[in-house]
PDB file of N, CA and C in Angstrom:
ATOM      1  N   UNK A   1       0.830  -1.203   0.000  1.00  0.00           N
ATOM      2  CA  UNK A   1       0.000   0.000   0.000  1.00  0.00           C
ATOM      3  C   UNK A   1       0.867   1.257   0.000  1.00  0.00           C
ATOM      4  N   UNK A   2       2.328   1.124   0.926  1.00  0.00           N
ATOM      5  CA  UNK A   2       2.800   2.559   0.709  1.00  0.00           C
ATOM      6  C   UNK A   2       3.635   2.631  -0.466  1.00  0.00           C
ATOM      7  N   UNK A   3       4.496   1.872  -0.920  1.00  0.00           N
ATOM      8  CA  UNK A   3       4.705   1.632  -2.431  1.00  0.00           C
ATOM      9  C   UNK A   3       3.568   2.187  -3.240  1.00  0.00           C
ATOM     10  N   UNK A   4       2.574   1.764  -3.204  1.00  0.00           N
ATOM     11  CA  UNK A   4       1.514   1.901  -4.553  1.00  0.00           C
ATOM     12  C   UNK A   4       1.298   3.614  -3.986  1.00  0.00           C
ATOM     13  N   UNK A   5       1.287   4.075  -2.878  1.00  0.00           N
ATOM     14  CA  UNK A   5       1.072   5.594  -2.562  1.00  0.00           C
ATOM     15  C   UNK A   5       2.079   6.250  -3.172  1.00  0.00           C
ATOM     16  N   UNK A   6       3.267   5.795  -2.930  1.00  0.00           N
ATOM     17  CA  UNK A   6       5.116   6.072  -3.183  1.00  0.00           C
ATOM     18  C   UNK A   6       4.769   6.119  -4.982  1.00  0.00           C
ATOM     19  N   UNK A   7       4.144   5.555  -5.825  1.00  0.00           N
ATOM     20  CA  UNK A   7       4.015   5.448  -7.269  1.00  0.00           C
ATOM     21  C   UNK A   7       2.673   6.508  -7.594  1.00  0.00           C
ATOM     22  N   UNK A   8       2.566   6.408  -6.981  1.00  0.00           N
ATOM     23  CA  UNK A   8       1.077   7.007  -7.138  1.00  0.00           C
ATOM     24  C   UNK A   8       1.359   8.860  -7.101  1.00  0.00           C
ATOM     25  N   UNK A   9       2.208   8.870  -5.970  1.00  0.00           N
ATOM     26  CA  UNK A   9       2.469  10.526  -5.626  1.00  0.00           C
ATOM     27  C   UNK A   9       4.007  11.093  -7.020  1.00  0.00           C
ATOM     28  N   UNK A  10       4.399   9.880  -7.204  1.00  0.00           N
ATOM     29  CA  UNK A  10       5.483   9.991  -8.138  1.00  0.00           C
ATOM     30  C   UNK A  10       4.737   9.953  -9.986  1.00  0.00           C
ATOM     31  N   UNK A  11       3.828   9.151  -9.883  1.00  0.00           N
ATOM     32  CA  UNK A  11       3.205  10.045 -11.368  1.00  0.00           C
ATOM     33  C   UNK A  11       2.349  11.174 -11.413  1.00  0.00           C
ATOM     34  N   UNK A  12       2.003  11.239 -10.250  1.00  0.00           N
ATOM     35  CA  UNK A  12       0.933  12.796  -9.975  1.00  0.00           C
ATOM     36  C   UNK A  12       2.381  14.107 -10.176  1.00  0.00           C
ATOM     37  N   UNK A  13       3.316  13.598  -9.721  1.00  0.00           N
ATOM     38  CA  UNK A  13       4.129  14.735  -9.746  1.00  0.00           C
ATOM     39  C   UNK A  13       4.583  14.978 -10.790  1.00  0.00           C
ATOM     40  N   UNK A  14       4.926  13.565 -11.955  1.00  0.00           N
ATOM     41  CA  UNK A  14       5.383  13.651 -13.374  1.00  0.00           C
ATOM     42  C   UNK A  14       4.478  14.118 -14.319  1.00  0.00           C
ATOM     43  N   UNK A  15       3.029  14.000 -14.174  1.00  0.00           N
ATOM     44  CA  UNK A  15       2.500  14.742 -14.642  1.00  0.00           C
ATOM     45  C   UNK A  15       2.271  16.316 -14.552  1.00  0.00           C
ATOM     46  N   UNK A  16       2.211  17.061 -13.275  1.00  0.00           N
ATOM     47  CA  UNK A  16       1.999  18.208 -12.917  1.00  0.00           C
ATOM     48  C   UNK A  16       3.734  19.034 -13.682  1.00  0.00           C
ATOM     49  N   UNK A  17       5.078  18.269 -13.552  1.00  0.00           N
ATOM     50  CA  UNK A  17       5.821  19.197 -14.213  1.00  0.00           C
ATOM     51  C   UNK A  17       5.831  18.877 -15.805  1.00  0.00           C
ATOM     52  N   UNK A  18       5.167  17.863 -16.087  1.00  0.00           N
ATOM     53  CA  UNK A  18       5.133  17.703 -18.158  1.00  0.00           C
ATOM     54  C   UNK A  18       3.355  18.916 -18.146  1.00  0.00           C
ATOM     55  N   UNK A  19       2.693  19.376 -17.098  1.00  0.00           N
ATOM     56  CA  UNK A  19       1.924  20.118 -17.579  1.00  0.00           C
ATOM     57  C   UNK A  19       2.212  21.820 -16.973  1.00  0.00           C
ATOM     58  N   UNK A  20       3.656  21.942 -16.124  1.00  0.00           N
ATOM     59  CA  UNK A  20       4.134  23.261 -16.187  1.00  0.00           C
ATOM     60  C   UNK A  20       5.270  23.292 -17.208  1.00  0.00           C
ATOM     61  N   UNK A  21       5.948  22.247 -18.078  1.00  0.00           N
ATOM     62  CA  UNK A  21       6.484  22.188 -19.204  1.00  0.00           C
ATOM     63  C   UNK A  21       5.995  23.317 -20.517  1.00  0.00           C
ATOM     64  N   UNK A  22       5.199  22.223 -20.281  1.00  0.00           N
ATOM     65  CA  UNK A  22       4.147  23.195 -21.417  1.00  0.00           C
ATOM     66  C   UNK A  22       3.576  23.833 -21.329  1.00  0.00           C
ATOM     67  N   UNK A  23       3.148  24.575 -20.382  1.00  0.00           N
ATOM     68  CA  UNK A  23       2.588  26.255 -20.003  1.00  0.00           C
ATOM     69  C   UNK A  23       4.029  27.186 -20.031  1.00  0.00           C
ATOM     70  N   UNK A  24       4.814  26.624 -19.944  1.00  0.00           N
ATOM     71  CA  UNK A  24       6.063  27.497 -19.520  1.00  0.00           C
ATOM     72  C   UNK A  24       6.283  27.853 -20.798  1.00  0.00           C
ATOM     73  N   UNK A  25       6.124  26.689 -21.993  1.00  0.00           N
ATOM     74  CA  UNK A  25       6.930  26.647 -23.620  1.00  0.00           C
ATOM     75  C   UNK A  25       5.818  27.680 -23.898  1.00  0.00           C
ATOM     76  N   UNK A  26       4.453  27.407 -23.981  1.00  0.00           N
ATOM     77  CA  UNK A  26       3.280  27.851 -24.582  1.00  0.00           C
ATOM     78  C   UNK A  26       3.459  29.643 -24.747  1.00  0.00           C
ATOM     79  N   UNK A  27       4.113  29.900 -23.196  1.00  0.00           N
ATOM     80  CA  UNK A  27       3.805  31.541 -22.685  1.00  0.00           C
ATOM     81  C   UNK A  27       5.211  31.732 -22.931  1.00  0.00           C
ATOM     82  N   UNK A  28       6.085  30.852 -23.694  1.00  0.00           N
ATOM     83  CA  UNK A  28       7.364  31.734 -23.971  1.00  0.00           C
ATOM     84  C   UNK A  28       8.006  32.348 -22.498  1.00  0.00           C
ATOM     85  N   UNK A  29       7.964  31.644 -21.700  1.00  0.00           N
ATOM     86  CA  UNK A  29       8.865  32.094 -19.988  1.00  0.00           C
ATOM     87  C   UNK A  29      10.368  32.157 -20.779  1.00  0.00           C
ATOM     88  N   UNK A  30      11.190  33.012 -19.901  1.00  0.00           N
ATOM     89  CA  UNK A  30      12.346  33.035 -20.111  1.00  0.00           C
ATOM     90  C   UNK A  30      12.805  31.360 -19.367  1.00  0.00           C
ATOM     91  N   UNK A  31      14.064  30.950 -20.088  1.00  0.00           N
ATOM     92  CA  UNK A  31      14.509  29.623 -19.125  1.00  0.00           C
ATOM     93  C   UNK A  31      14.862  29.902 -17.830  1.00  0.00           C
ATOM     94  N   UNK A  32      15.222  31.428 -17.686  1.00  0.00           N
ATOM     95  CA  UNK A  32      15.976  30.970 -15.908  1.00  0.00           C
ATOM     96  C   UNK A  32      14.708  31.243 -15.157  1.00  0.00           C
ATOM     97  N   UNK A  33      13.454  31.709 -15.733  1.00  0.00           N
ATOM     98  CA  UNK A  33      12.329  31.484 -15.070  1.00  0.00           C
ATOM     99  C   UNK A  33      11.690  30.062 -14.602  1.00  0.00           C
ATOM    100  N   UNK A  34      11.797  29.642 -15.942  1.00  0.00           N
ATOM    101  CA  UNK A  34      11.422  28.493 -15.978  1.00  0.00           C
ATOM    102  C   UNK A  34      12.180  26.981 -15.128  1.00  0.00           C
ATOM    103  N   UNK A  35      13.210  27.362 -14.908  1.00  0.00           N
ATOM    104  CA  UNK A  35      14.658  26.909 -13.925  1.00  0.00           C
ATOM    105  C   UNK A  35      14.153  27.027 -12.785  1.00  0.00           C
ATOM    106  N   UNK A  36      14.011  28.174 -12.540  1.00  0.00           N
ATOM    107  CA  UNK A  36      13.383  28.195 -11.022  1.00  0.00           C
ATOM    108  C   UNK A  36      12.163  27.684 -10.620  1.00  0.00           C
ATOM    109  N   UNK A  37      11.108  27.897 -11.320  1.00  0.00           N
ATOM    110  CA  UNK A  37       9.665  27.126 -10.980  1.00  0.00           C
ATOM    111  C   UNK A  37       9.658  25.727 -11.292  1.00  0.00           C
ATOM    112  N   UNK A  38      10.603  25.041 -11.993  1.00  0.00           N
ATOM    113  CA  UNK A  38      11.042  23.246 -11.923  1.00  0.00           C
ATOM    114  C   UNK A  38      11.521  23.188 -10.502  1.00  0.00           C
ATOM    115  N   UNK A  39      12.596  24.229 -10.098  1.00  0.00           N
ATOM    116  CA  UNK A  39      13.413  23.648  -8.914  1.00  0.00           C
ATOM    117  C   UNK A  39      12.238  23.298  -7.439  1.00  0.00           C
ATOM    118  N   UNK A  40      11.646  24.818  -7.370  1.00  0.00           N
ATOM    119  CA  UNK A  40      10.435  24.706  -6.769  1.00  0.00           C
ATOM    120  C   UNK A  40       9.573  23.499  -7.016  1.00  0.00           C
ATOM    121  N   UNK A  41       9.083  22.980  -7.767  1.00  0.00           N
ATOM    122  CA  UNK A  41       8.066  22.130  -7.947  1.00  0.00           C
ATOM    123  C   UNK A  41       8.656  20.532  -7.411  1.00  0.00           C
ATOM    124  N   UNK A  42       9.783  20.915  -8.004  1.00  0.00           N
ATOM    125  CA  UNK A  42      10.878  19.314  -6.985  1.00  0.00           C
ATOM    126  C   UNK A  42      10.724  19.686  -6.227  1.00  0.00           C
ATOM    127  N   UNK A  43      11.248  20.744  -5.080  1.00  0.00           N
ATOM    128  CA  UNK A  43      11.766  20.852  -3.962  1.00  0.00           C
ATOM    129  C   UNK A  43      10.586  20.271  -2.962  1.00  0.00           C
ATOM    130  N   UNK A  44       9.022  21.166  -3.410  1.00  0.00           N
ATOM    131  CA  UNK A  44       8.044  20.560  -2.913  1.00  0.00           C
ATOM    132  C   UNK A  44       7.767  19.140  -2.638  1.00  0.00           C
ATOM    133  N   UNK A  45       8.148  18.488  -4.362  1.00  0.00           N
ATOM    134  CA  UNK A  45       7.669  16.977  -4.129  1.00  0.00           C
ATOM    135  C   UNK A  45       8.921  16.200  -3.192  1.00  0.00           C
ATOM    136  N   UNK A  46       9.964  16.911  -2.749  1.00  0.00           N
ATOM    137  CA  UNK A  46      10.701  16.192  -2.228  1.00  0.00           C
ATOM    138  C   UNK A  46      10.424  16.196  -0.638  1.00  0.00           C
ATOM    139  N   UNK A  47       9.675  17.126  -0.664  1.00  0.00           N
ATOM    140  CA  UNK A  47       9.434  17.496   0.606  1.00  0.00           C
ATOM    141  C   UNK A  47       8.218  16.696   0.999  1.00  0.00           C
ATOM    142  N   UNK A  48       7.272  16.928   0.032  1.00  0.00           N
ATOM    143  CA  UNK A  48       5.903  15.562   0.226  1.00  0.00           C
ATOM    144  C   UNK A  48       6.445  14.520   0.527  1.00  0.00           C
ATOM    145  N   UNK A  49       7.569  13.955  -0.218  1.00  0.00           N
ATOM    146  CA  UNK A  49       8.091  12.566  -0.303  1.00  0.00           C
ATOM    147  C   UNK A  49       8.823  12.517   1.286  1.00  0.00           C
ATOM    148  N   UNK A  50       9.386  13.197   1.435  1.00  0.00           N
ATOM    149  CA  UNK A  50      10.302  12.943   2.385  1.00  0.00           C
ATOM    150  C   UNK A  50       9.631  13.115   4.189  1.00  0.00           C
ATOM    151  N   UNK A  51       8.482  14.171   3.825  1.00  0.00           N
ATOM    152  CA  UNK A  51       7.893  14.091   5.375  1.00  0.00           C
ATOM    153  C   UNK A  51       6.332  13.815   4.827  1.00  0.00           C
ATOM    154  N   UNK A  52       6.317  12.874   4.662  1.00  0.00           N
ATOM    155  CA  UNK A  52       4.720  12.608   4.854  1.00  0.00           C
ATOM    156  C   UNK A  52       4.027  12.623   6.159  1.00  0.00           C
ATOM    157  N   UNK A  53       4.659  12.283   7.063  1.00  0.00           N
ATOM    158  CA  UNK A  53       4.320  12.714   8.665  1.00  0.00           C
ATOM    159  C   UNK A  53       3.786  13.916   9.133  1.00  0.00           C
ATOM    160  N   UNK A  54       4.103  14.754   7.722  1.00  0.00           N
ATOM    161  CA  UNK A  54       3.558  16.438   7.729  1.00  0.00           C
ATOM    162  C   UNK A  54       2.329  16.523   7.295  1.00  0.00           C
ATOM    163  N   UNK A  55       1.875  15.969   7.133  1.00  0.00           N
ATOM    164  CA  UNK A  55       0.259  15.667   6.556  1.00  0.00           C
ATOM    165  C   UNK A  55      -0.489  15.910   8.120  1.00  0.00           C
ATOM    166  N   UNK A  56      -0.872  17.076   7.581  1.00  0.00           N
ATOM    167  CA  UNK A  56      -1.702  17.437   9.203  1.00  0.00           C
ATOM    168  C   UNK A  56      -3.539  17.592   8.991  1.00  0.00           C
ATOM    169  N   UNK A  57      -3.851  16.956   7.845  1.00  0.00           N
ATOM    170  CA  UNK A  57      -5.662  16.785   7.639  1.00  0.00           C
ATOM    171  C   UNK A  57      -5.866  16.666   9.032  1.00  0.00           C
ATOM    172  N   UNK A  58      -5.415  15.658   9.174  1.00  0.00           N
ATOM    173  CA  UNK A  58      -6.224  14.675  10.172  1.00  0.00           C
ATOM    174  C   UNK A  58      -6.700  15.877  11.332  1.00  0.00           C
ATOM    175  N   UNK A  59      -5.851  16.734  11.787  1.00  0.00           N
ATOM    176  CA  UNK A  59      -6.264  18.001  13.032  1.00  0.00           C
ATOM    177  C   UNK A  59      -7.445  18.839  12.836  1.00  0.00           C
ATOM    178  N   UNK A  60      -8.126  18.603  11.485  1.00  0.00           N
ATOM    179  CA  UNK A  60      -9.320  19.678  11.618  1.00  0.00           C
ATOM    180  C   UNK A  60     -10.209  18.562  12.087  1.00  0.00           C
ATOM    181  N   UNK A  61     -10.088  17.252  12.153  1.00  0.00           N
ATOM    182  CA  UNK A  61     -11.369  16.261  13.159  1.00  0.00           C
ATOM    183  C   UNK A  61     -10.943  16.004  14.109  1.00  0.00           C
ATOM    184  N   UNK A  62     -10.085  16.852  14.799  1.00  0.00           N
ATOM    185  CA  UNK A  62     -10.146  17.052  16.162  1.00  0.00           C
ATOM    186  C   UNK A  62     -11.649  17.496  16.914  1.00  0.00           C
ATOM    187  N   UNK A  63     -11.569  17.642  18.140  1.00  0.00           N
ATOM    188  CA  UNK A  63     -12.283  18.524  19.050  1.00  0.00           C
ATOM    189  C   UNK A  63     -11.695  19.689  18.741  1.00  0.00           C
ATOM    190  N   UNK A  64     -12.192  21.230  19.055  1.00  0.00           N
ATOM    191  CA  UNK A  64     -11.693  22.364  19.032  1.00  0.00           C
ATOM    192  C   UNK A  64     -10.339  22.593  20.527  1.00  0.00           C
ATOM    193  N   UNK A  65     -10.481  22.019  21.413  1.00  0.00           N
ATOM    194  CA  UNK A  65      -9.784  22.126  22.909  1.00  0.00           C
ATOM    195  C   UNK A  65      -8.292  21.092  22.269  1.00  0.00           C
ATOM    196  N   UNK A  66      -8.943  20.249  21.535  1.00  0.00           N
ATOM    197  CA  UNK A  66      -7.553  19.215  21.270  1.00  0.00           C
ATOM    198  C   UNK A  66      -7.167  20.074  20.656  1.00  0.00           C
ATOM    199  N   UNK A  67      -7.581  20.679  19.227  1.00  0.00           N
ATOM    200  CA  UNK A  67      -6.682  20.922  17.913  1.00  0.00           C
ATOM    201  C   UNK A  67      -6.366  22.132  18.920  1.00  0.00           C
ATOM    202  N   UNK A  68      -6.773  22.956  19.916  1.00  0.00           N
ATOM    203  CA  UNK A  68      -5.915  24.253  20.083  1.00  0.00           C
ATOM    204  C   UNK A  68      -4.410  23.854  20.450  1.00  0.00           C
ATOM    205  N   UNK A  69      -4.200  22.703  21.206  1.00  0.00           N
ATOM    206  CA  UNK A  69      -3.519  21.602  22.340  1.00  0.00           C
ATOM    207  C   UNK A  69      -2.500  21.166  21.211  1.00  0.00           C
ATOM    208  N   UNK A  70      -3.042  20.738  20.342  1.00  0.00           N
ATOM    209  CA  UNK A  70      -1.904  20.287  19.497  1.00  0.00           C
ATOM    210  C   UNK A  70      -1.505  21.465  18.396  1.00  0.00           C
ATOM    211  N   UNK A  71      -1.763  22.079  18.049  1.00  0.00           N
ATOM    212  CA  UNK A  71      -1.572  23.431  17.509  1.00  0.00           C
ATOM    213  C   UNK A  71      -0.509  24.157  17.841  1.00  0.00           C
ATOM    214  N   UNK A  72      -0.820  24.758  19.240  1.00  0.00           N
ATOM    215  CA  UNK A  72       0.354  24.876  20.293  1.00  0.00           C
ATOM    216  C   UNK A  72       1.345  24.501  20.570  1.00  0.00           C
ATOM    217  N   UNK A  73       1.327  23.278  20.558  1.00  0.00           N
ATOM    218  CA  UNK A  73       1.951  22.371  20.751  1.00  0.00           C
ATOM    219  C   UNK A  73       3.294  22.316  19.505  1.00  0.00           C
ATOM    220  N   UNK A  74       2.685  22.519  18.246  1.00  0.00           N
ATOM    221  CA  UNK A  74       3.475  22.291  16.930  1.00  0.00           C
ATOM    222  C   UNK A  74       4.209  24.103  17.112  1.00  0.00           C
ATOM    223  N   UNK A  75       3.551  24.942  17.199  1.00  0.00           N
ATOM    224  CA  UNK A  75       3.449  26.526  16.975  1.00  0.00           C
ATOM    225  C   UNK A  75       4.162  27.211  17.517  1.00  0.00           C
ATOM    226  N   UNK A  76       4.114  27.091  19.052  1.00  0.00           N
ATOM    227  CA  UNK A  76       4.712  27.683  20.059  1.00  0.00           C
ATOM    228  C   UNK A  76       6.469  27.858  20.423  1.00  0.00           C
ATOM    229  N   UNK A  77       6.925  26.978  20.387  1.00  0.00           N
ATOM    230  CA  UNK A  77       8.608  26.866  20.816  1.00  0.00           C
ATOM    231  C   UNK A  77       8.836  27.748  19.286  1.00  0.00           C
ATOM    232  N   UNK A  78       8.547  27.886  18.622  1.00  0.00           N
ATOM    233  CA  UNK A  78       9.456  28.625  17.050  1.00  0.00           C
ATOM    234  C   UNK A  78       9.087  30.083  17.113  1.00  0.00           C
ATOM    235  N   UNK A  79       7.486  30.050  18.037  1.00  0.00           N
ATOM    236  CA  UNK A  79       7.261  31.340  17.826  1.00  0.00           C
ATOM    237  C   UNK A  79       8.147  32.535  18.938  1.00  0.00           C
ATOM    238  N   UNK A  80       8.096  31.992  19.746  1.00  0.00           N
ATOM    239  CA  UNK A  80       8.676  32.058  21.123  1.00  0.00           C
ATOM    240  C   UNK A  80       9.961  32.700  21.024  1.00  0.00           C
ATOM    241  N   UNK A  81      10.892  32.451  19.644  1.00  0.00           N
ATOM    242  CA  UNK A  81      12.117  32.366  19.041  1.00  0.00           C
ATOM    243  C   UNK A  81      12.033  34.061  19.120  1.00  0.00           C
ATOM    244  N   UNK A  82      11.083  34.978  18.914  1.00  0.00           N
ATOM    245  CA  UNK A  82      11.410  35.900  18.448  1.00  0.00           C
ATOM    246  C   UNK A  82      10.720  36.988  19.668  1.00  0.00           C
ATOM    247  N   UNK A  83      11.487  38.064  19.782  1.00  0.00           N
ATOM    248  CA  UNK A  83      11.188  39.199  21.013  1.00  0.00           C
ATOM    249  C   UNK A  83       9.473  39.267  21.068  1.00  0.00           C
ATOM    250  N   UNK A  84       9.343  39.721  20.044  1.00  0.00           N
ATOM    251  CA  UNK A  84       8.153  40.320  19.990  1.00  0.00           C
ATOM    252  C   UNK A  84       6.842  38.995  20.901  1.00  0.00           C
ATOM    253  N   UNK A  85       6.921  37.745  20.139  1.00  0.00           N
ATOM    254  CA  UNK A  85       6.102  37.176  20.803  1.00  0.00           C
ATOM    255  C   UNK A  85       6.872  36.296  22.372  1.00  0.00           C
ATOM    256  N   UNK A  86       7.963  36.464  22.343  1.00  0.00           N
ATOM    257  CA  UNK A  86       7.991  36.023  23.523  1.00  0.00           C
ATOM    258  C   UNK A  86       7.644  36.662  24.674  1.00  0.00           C
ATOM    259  N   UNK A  87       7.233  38.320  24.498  1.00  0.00           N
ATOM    260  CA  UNK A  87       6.804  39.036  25.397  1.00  0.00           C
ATOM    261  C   UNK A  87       5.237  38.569  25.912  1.00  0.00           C
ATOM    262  N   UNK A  88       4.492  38.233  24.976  1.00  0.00           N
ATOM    263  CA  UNK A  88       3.744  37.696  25.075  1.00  0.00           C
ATOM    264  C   UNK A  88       3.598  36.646  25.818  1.00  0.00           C
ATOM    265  N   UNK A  89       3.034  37.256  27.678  1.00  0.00           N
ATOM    266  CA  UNK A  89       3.015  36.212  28.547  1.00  0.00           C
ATOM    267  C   UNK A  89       1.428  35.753  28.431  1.00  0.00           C
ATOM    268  N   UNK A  90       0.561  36.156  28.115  1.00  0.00           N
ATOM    269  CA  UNK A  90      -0.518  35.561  28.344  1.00  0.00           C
ATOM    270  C   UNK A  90      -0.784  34.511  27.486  1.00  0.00           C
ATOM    271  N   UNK A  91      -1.361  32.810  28.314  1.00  0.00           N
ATOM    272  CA  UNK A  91      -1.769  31.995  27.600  1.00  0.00           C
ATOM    273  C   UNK A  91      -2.228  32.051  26.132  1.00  0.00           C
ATOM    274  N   UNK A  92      -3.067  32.134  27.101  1.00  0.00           N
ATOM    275  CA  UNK A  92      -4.699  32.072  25.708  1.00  0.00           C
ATOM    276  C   UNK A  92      -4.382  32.871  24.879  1.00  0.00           C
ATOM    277  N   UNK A  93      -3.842  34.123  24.922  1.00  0.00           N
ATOM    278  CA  UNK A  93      -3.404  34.994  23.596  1.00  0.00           C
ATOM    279  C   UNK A  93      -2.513  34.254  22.421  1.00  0.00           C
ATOM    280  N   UNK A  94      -1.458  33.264  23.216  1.00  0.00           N
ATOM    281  CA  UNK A  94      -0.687  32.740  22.547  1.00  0.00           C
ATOM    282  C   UNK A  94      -1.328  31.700  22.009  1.00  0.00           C
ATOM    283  N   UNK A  95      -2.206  30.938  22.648  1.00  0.00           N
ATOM    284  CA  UNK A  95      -3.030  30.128  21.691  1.00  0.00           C
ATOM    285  C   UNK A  95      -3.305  30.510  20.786  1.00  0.00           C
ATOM    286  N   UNK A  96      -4.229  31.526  20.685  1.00  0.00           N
ATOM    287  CA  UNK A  96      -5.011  31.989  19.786  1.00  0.00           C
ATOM    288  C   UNK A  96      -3.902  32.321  18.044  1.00  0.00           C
ATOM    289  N   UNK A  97      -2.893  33.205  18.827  1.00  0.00           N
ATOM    290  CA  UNK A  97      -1.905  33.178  17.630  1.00  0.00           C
ATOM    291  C   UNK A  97      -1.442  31.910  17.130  1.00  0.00           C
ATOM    292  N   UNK A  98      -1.229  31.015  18.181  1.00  0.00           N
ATOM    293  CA  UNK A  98      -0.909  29.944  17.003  1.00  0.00           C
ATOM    294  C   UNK A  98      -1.810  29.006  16.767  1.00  0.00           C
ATOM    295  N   UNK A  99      -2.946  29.104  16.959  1.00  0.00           N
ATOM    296  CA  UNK A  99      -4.411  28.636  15.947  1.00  0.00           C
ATOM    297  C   UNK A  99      -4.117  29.287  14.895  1.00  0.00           C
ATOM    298  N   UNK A 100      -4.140  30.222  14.314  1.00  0.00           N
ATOM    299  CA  UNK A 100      -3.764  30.931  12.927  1.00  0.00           C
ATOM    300  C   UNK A 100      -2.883  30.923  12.059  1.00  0.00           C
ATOM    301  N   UNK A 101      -1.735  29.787  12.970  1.00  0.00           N
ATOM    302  CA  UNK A 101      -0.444  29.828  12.062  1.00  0.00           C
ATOM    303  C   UNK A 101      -0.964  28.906  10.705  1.00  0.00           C
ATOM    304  N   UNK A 102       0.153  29.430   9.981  1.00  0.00           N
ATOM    305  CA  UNK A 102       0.169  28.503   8.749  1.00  0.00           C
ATOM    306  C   UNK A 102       1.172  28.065   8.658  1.00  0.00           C
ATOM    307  N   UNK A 103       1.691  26.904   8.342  1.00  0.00           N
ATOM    308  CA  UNK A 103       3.084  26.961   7.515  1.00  0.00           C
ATOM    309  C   UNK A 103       3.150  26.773   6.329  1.00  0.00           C
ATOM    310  N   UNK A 104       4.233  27.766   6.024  1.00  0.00           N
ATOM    311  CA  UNK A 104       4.835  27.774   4.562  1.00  0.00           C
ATOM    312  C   UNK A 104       6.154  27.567   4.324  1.00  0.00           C
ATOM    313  N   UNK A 105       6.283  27.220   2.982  1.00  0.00           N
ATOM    314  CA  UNK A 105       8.009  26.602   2.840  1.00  0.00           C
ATOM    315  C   UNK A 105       8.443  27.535   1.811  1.00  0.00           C
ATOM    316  N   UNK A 106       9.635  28.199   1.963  1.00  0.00           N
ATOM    317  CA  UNK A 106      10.496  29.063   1.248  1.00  0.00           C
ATOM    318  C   UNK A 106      11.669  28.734   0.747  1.00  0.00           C
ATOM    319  N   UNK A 107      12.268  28.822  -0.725  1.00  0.00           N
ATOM    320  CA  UNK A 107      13.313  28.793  -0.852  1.00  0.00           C
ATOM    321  C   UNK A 107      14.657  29.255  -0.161  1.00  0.00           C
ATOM    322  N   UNK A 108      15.815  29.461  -0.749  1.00  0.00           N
ATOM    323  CA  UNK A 108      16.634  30.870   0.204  1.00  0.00           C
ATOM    324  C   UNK A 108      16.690  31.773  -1.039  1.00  0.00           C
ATOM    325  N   UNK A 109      16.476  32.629  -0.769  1.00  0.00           N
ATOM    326  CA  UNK A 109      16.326  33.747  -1.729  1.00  0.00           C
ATOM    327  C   UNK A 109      14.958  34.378  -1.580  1.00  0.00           C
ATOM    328  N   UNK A 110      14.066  33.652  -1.855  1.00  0.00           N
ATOM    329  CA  UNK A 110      12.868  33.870  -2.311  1.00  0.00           C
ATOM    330  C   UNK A 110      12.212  35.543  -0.892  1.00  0.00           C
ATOM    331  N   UNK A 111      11.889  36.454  -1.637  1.00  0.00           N
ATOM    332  CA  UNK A 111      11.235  37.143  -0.633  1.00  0.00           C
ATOM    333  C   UNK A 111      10.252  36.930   0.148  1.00  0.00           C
ATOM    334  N   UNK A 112       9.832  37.239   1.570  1.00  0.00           N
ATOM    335  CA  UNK A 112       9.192  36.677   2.690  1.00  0.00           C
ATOM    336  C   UNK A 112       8.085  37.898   2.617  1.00  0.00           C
ATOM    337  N   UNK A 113       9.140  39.055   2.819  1.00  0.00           N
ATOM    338  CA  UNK A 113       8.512  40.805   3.128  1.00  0.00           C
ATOM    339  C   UNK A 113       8.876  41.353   2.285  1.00  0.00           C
ATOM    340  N   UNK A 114       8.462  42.298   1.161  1.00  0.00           N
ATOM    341  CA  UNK A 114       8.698  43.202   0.335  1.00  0.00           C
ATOM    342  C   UNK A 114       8.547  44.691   0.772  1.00  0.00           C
ATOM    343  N   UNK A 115       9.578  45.969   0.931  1.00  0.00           N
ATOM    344  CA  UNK A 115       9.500  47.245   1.858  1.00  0.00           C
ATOM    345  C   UNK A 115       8.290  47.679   0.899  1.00  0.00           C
ATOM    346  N   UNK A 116       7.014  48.202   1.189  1.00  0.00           N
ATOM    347  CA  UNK A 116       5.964  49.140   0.985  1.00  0.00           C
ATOM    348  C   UNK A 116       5.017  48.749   0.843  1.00  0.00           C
ATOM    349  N   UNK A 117       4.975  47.170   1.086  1.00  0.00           N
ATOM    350  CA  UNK A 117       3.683  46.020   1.025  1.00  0.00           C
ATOM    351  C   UNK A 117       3.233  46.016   1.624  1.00  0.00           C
ATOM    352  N   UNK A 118       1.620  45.833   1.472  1.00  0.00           N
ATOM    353  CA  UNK A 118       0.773  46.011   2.831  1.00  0.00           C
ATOM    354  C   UNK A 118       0.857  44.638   3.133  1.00  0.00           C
ATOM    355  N   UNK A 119       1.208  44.293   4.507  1.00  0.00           N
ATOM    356  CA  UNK A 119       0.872  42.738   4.990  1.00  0.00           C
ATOM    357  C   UNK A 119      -0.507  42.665   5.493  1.00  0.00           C
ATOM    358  N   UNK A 120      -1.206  42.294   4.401  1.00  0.00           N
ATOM    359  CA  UNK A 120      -2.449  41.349   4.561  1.00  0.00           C
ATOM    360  C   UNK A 120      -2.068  39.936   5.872  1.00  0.00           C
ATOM    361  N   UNK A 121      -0.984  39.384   5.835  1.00  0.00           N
ATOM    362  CA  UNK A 121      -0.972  38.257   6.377  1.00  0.00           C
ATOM    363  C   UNK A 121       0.406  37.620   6.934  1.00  0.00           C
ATOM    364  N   UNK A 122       0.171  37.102   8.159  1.00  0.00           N
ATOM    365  CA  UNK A 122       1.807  36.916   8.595  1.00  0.00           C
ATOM    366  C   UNK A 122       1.995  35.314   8.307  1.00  0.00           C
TER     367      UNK A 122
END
């Protein structure tokens, strides 16, 4: 079964870059554009491949008291990392912020914050 998942996630992925292939040729992208949005699109599937353990569905059929619990739990020690929220002594506030987290995965390079952008979103 995880083999046939392991094949299964490996032609979903061979298909998705033979169909940014050809959007890339179609719209005439420059190649080092096109270089970079391949590298990205591996980097992802390597990352699917490599932590499937990151598959976090399963937490929205939690209870609301669990998923805050485990939320926290995932959220907290990284956020903690930085002045601003470690000032942040109150519990429940800190819950609440990291109920909202998302994670996202970044290249190195890639911009996070752009100077004059409104942040809609952290």
């Amino acid at each position: 079964l995880v083999m046939n998942r392991q094949s299964e996630l490996s032609m979903q992925f061979e298909d998705e870059m033979q169909q940014c292939r050809e959007f890339c040729v179609a719209r005439e992208m420059p190649p080092s554009l096109q270089v970079r949005v391949y590298h990205f699109l591996e980097g992802q599937h390597r990352l699917q491949r490599q932590h499937r353990s990151l598959n976090r569905d399963f937490i929205d059929n939690l209870s609301g008291w669990l998923r805050a619990q485990v939320v926290e739990h995932l959220h907290k020690d990284h956020l903690v990392r930085h002045p601003f929220f470690k000032a942040i002594g109150e519990a429940e506030a800190m819950r609440h912020i990291c109920l909202e987290c998302k994670p996202m995965f970044f290249r190195a390079g890639d911009p996070v914050v752009e100077e004059a952008h409104l942040a809609l979103c952290a």
